[in-house]
Protein backbone atom coordinates (compact mmCIF):
# COMPACT_ATOMS: atom_id res chain seq x y z
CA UNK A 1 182.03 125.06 100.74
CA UNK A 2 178.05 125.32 101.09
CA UNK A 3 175.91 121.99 102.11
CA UNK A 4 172.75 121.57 100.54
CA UNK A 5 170.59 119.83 102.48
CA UNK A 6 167.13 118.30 101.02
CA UNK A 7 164.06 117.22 102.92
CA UNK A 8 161.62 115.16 100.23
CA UNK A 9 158.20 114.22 101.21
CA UNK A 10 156.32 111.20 100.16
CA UNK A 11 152.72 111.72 99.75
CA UNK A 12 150.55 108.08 99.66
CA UNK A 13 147.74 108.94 97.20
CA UNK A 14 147.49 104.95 96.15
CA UNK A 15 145.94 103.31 99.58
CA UNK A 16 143.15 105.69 99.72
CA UNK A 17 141.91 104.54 96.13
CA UNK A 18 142.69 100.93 96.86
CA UNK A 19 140.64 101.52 99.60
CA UNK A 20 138.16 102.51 98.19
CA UNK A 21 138.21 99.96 95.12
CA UNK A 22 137.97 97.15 97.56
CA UNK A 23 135.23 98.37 99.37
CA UNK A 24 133.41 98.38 95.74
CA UNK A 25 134.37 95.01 94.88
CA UNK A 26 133.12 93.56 98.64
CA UNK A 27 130.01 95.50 97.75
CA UNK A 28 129.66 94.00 94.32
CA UNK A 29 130.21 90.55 95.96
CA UNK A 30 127.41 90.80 98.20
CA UNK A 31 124.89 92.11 95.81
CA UNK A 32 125.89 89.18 92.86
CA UNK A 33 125.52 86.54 96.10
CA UNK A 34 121.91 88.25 96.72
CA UNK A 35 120.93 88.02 93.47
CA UNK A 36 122.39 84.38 92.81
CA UNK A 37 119.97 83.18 96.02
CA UNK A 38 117.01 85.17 94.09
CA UNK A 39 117.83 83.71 91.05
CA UNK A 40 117.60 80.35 92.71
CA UNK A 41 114.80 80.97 94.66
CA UNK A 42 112.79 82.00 91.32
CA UNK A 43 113.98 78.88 89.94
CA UNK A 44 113.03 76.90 92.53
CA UNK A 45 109.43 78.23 92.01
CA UNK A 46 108.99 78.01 88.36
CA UNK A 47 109.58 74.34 88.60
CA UNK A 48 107.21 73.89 91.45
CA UNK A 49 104.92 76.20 89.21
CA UNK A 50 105.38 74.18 86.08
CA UNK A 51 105.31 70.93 88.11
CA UNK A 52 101.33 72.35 89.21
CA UNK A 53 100.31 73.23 85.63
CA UNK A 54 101.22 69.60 84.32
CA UNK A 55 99.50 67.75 87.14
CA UNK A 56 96.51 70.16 86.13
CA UNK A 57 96.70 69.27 82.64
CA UNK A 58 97.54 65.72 83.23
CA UNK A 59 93.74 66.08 85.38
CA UNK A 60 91.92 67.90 82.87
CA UNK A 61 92.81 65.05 80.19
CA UNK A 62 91.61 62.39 82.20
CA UNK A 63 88.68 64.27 82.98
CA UNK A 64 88.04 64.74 79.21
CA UNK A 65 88.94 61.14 78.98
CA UNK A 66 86.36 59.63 81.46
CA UNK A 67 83.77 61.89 79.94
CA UNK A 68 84.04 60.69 76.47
C-alpha cells in the first residue's frame, strides 16, 4: 500500500501588521502628548494674557476715576 506523505507550511502574515499597528498607535501617543503640553502651554498664556488685560482695565478705571 502507497504512503502519502504531506509537508504543510505556515505562513505568519499577522505579526507584520501588528507590527505595524503598534508602531501607529506609539506614534499617535506621542503626537496627542505633544499636543496636550501645547494645549497647556496656550492655556497657561491666555490666563497670564487675560490676567494683563484686567490689571489694564482695572488702571484705566482708576485713571478715569481720579480724573473726574
Amino acid at each position: 500500500m502507497a504512503v502519502i506523505k504531506e509537508t504543510l507550511a505556515i505562513e505568519n502574515q499577522f505579526s507584520e501588521a501588528l507590527s505595524r499597528y503598534i508602531s501607529l498607535m506609539t506614534e499617535g501617543s506621542a503626537s496627542t502628548r505633544e499636543m496636550q503640553a501645547a494645549a497647556r502651554e496656550l492655556s497657561r498664556d491666555a490666563r497670564a494674557a487675560a490676567s494683563v488685560s484686567r490689571a489694564a482695565a482695572a488702571q484705566n478705571n482708576a485713571a478715569a476715576a481720579a480724573a473726574r
